[in-house]
C-alpha atoms as a PDB file:
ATOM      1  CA  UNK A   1    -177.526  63.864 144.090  1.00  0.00           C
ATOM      2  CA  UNK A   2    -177.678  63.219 140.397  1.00  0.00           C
ATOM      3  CA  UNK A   3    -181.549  64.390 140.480  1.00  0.00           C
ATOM      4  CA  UNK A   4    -180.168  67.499 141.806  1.00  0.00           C
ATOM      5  CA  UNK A   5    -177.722  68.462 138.961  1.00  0.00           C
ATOM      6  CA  UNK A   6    -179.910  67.310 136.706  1.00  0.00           C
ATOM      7  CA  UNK A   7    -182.220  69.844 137.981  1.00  0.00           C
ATOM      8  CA  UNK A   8    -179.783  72.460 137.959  1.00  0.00           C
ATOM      9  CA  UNK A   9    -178.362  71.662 134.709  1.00  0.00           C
ATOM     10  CA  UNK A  10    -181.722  72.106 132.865  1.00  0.00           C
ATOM     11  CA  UNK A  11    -182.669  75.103 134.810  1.00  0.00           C
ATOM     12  CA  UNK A  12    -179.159  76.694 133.782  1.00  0.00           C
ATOM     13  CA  UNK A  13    -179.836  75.803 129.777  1.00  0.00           C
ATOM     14  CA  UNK A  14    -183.776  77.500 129.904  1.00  0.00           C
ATOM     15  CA  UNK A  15    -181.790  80.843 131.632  1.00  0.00           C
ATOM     16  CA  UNK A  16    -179.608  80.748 128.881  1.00  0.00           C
ATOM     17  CA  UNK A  17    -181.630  80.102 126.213  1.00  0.00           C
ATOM     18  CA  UNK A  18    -183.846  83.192 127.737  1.00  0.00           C
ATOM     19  CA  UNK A  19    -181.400  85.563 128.289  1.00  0.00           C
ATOM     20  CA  UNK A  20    -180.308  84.946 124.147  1.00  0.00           C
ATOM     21  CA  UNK A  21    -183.670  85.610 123.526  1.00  0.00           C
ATOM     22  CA  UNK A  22    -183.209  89.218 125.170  1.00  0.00           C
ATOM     23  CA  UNK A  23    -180.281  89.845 123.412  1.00  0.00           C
ATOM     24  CA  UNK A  24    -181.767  89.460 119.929  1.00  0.00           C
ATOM     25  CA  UNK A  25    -181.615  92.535 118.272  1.00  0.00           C
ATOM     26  CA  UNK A  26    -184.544  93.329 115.652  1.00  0.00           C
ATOM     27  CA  UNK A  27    -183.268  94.092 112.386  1.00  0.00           C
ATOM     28  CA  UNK A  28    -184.230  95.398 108.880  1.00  0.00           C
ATOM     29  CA  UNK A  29    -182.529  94.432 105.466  1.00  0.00           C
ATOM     30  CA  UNK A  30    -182.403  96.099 102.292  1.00  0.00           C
ATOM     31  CA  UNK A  31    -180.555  96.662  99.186  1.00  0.00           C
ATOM     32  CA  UNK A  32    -179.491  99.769  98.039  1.00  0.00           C
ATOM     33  CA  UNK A  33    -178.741 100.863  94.445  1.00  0.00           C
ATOM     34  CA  UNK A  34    -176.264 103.782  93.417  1.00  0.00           C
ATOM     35  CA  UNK A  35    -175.621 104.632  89.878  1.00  0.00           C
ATOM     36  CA  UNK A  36    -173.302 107.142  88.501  1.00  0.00           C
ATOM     37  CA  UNK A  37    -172.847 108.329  84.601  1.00  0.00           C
ATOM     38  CA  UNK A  38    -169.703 110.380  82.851  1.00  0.00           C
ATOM     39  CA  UNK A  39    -168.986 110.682  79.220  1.00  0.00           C
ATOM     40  CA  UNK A  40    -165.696 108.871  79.204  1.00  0.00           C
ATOM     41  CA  UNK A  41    -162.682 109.592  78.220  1.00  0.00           C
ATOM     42  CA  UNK A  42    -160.862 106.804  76.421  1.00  0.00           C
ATOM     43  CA  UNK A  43    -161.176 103.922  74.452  1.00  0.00           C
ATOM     44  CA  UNK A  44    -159.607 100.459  74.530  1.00  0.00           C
ATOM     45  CA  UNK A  45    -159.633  99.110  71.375  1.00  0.00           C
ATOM     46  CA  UNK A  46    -158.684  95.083  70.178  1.00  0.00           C
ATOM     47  CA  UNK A  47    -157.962  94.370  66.443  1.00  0.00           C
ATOM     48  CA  UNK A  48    -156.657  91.660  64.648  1.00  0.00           C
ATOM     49  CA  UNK A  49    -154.368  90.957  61.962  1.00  0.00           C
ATOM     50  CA  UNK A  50    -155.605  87.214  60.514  1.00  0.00           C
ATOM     51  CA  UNK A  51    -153.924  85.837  56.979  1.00  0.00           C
ATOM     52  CA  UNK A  52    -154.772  82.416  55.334  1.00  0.00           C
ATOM     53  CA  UNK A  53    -152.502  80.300  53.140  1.00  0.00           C
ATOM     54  CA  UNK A  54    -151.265  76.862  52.522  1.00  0.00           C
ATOM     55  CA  UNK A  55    -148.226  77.380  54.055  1.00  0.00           C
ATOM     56  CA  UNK A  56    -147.726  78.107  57.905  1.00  0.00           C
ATOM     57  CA  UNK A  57    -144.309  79.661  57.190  1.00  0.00           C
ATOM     58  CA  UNK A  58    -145.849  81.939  54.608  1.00  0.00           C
ATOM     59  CA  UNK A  59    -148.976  83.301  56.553  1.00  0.00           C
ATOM     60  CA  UNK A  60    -146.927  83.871  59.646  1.00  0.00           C
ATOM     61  CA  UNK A  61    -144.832  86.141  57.614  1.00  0.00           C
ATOM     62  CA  UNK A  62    -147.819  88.295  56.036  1.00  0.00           C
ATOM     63  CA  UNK A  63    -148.697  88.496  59.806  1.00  0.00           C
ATOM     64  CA  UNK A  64    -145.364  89.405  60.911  1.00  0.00           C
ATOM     65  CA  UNK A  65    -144.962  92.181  57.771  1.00  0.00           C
ATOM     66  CA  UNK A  66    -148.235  93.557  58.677  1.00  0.00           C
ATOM     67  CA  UNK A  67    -147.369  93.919  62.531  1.00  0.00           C
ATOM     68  CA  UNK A  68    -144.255  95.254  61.925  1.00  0.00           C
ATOM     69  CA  UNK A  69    -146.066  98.234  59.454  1.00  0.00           C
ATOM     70  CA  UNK A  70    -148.867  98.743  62.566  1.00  0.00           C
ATOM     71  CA  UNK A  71    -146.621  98.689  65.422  1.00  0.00           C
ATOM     72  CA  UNK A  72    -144.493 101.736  63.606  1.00  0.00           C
ATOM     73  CA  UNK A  73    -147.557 103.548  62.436  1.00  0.00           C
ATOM     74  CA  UNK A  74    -148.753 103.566  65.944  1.00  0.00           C
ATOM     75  CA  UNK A  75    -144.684 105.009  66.709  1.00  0.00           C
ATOM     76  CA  UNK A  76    -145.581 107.638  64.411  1.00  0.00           C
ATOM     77  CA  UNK A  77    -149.050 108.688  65.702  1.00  0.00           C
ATOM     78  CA  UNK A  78    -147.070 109.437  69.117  1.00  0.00           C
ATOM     79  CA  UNK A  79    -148.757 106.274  71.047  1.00  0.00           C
ATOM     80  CA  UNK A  80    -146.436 105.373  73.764  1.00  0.00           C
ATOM     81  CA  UNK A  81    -145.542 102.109  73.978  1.00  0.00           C
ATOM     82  CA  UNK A  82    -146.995 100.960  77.269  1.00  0.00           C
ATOM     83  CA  UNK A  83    -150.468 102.007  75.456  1.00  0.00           C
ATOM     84  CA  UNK A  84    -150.128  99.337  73.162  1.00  0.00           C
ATOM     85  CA  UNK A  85    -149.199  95.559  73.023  1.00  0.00           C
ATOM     86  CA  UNK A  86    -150.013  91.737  71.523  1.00  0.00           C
ATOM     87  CA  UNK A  87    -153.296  89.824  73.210  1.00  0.00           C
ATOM     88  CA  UNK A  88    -151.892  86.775  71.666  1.00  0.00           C
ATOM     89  CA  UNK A  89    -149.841  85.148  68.801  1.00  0.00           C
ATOM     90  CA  UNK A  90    -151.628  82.040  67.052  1.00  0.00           C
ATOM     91  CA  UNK A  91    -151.561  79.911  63.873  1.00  0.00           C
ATOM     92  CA  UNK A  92    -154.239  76.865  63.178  1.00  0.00           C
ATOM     93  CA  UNK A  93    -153.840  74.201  60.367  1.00  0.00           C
ATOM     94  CA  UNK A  94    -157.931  73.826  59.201  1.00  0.00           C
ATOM     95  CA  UNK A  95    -159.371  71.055  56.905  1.00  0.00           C
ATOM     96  CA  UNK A  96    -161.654  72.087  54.485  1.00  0.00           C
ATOM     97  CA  UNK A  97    -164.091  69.160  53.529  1.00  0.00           C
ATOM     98  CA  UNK A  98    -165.242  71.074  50.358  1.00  0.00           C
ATOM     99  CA  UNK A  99    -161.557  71.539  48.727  1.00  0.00           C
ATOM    100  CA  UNK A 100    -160.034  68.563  50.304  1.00  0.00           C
ATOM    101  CA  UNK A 101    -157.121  69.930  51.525  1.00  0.00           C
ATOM    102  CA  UNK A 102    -155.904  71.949  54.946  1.00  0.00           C
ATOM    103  CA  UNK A 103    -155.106  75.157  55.234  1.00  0.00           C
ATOM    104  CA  UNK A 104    -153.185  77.559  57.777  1.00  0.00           C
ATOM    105  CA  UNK A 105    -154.713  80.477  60.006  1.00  0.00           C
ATOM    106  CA  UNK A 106    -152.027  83.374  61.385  1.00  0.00           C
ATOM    107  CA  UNK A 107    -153.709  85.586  63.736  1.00  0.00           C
ATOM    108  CA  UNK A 108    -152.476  88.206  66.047  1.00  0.00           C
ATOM    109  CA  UNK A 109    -154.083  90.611  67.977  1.00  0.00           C
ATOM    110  CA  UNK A 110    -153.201  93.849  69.492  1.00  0.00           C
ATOM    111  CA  UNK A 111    -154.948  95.815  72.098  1.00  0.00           C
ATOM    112  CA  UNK A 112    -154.436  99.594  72.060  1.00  0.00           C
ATOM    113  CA  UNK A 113    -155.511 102.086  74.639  1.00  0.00           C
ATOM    114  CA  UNK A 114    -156.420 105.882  73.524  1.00  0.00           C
ATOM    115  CA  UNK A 115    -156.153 107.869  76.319  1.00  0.00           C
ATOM    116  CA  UNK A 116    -157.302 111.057  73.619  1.00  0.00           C
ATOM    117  CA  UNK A 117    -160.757 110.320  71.841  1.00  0.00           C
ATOM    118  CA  UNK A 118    -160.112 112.602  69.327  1.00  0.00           C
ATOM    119  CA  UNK A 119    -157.488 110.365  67.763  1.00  0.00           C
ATOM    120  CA  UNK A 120    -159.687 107.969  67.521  1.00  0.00           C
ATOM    121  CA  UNK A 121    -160.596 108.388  63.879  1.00  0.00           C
ATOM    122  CA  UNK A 122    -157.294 109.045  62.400  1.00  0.00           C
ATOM    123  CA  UNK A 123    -155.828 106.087  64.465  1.00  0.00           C
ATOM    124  CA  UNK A 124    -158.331 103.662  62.867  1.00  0.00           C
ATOM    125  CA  UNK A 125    -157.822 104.612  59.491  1.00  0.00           C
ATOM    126  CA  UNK A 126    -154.106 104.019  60.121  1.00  0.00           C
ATOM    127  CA  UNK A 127    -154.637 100.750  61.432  1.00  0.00           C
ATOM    128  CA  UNK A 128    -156.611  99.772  58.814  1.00  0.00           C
ATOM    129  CA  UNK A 129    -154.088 100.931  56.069  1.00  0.00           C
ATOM    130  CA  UNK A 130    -151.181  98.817  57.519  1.00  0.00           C
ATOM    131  CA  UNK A 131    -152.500  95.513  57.337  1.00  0.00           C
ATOM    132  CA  UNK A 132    -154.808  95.290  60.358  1.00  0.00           C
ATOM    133  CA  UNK A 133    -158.661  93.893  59.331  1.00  0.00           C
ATOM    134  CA  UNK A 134    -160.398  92.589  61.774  1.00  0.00           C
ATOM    135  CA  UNK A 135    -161.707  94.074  65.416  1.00  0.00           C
ATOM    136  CA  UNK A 136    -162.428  91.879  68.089  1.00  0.00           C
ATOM    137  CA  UNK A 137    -163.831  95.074  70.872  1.00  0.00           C
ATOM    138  CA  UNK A 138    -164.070  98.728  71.682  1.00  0.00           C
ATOM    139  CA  UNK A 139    -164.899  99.463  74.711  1.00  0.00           C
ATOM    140  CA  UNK A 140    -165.080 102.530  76.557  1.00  0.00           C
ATOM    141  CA  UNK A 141    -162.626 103.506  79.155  1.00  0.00           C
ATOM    142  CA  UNK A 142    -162.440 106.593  81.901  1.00  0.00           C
ATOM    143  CA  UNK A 143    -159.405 107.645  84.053  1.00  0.00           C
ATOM    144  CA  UNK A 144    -162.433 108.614  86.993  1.00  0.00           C
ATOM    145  CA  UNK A 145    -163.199 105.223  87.347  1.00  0.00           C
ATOM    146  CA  UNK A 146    -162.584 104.938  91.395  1.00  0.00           C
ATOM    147  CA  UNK A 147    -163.985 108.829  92.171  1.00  0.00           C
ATOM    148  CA  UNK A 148    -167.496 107.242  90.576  1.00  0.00           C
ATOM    149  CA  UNK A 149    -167.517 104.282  92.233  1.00  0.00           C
ATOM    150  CA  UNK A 150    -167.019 105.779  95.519  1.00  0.00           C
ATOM    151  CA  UNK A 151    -169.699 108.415  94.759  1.00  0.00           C
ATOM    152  CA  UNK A 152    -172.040 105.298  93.532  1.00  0.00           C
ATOM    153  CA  UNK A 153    -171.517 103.832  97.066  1.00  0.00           C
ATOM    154  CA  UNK A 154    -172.454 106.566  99.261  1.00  0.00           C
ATOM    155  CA  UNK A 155    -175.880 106.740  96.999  1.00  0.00           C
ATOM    156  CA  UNK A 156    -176.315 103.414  97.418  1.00  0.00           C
ATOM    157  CA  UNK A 157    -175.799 103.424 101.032  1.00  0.00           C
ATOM    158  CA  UNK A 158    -178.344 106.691 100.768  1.00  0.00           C
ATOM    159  CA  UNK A 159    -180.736 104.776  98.731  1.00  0.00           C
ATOM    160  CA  UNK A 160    -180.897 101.843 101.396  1.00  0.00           C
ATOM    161  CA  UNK A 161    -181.595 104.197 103.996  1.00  0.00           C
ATOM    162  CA  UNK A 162    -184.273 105.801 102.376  1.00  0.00           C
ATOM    163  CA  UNK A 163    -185.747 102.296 101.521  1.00  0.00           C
ATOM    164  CA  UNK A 164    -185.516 101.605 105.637  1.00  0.00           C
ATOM    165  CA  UNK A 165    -187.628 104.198 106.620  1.00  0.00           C
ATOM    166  CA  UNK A 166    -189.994 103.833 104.453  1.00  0.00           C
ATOM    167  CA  UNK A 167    -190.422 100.075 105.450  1.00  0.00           C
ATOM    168  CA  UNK A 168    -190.786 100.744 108.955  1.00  0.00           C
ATOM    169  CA  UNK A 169    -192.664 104.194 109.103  1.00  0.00           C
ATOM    170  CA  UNK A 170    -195.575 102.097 107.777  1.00  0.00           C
ATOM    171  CA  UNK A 171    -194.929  99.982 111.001  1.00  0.00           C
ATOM    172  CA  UNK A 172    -194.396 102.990 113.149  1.00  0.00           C
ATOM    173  CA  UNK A 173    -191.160 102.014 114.065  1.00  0.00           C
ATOM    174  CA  UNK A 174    -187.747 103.471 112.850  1.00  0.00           C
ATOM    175  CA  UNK A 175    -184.400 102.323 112.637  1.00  0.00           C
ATOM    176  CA  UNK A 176    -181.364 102.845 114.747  1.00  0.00           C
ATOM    177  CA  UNK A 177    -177.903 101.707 113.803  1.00  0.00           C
ATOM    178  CA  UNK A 178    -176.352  99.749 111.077  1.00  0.00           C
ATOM    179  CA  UNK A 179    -174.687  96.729 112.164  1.00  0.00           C
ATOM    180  CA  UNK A 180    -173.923  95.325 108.567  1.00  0.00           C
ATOM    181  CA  UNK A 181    -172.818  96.489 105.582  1.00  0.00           C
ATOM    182  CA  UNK A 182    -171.965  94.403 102.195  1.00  0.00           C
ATOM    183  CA  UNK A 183    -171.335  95.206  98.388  1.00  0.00           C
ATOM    184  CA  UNK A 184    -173.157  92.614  96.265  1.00  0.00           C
ATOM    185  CA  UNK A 185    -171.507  93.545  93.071  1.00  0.00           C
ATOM    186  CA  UNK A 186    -170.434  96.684  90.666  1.00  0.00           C
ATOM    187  CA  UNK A 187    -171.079  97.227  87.226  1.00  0.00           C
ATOM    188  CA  UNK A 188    -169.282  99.667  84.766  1.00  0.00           C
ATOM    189  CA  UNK A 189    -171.493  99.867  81.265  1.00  0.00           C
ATOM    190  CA  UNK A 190    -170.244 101.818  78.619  1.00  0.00           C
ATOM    191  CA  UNK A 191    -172.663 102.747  75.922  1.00  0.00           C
ATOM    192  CA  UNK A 192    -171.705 100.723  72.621  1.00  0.00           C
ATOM    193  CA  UNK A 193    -169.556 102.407  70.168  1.00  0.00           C
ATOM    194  CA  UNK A 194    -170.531 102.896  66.343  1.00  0.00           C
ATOM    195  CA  UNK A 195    -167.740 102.769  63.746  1.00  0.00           C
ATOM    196  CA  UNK A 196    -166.880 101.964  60.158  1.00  0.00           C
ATOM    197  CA  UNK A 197    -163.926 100.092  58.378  1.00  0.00           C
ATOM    198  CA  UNK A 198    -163.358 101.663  55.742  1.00  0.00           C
ATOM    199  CA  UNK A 199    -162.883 105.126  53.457  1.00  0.00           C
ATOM    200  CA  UNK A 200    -165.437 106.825  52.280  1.00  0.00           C
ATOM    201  CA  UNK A 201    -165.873 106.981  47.661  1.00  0.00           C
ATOM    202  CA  UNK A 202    -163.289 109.541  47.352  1.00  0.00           C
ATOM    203  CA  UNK A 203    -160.518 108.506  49.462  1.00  0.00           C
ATOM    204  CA  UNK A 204    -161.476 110.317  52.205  1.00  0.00           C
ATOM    205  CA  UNK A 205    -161.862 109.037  55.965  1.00  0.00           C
ATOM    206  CA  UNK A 206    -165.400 109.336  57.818  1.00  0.00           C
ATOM    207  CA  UNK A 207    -165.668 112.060  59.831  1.00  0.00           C
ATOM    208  CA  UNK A 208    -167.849 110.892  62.591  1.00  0.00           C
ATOM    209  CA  UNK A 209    -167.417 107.231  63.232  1.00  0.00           C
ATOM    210  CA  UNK A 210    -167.943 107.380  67.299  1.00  0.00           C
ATOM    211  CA  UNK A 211    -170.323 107.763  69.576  1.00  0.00           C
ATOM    212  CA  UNK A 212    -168.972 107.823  73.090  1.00  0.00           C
ATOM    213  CA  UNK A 213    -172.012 108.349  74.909  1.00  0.00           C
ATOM    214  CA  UNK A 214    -172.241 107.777  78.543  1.00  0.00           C
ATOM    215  CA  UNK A 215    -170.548 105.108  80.754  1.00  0.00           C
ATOM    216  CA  UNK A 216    -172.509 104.511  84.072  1.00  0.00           C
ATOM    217  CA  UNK A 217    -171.336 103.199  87.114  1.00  0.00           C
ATOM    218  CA  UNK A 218    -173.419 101.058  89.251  1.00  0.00           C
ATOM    219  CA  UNK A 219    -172.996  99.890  92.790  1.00  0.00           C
ATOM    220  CA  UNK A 220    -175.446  97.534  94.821  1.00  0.00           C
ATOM    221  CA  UNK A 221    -174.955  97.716  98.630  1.00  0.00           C
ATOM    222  CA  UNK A 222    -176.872  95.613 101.310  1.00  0.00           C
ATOM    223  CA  UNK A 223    -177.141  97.058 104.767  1.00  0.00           C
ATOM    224  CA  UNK A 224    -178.681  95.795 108.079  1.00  0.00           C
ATOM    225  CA  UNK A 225    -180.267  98.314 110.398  1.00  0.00           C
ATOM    226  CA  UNK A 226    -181.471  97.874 113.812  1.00  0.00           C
ATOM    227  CA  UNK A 227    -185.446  98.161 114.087  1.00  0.00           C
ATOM    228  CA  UNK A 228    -186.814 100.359 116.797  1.00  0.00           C
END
């Protein structure tokens, strides 16, 4: 008796094991790139306003005057005030080994979104003016962002495709289906900005201190067809 389910038992794993061999589908894998470029339309911009002293309480208030003077210059260029605000507050006590004594770091930095490029210039020589003298980043910014990226996908998902067939028309097969799909990342790369600090001989601001360039978009998408 036990040499007979032992007989069936085995015979029941091989059908098994045969019949999920019929039911493996043949597949093909590739990875499909879609990019996408615009000239943006913004600009996100972080600057700093850093003092040094050997007193905390004094640099914080340098700090504190020099916010005060940006945060209603920016009022008076029209920025609303969701398009503006403070990164982060700090103040450091350093030791110089040269002079032998410490001395205090204020910094504070503000990040301000231009939704209008062509304040750009008149903006940063305001900033400048009222105490702020350092930037940390400009980066580029466009209100199209999600349109793009879903254009980017369906050229990606084109550009797999296209990679597919050509794989398997060497093979003189094609492909049927896809049964998988997968985004392996997205990039956003805005071209780097130029810009000067500070006025020109006469007084006068630069005219031209931007170039916005182009910002592309770029989408990598993984899809698994069925090979026929």
């Amino acid at each position: 008796m036990k040499k007979i389910l032992l007989v069936l038992l085995v015979c029941s794993v091989g059908l098994a094991t045969a019949q999920t061999k019929d039911t493996m589908i043949p597949t093909v894998s590739v990875t499909g790139t879609g990019n996408v470029t615009i000239v943006p339309d913004g600009v996100t911009i972080s600057v700093k306003i850093e003092n040094e002293g050997n007193s905390a309480i004094e640099v914080k208030k340098q700090n504190d005057q020099s916010i005060d003077a940006t945060i209603k210059f920016l009022k008076k260029s029209k920025l609303d005030k969701s398009n503006y605000k403070t990164e982060y507050v700090r103040i450091s006590k350093n030791y110089n080994y040269q002079t032998k004594e410490y001395k205090y770091v204020a910094t504070q930095t503000l990040l301000i979104e231009l939704k209008d490029l062509s304040k750009y210039e008149s903006i940063m020589q305001g900033l400048f003016e009222n105490g702020v003298n350092g930037i940390n980043n400009i980066s580029f910014t466009s209100t199209k962002i999600k349109e793009l990226q879903a254009e980017a996908r369906k050229k990606a998902i084109a550009n797999a495709k296209q990679k597919a067939l050509e794989y398997v028309s060497v093979l003189d097969q094609n492909i049927g289906k896809a049964i998988q799909i997968s985004e392996s990342g997205s990039n956003y790369v805005p071209t780097p900005v130029m810009y000067k600090t500070v006025a020109l001989a006469d007084g006068s601001a630069p005219e031209n201190t931007i170039a916005e360039g182009e910002m592309e978009i770029s989408v990598n998408i993984s899809v698994v067809f069925e090979l026929k």
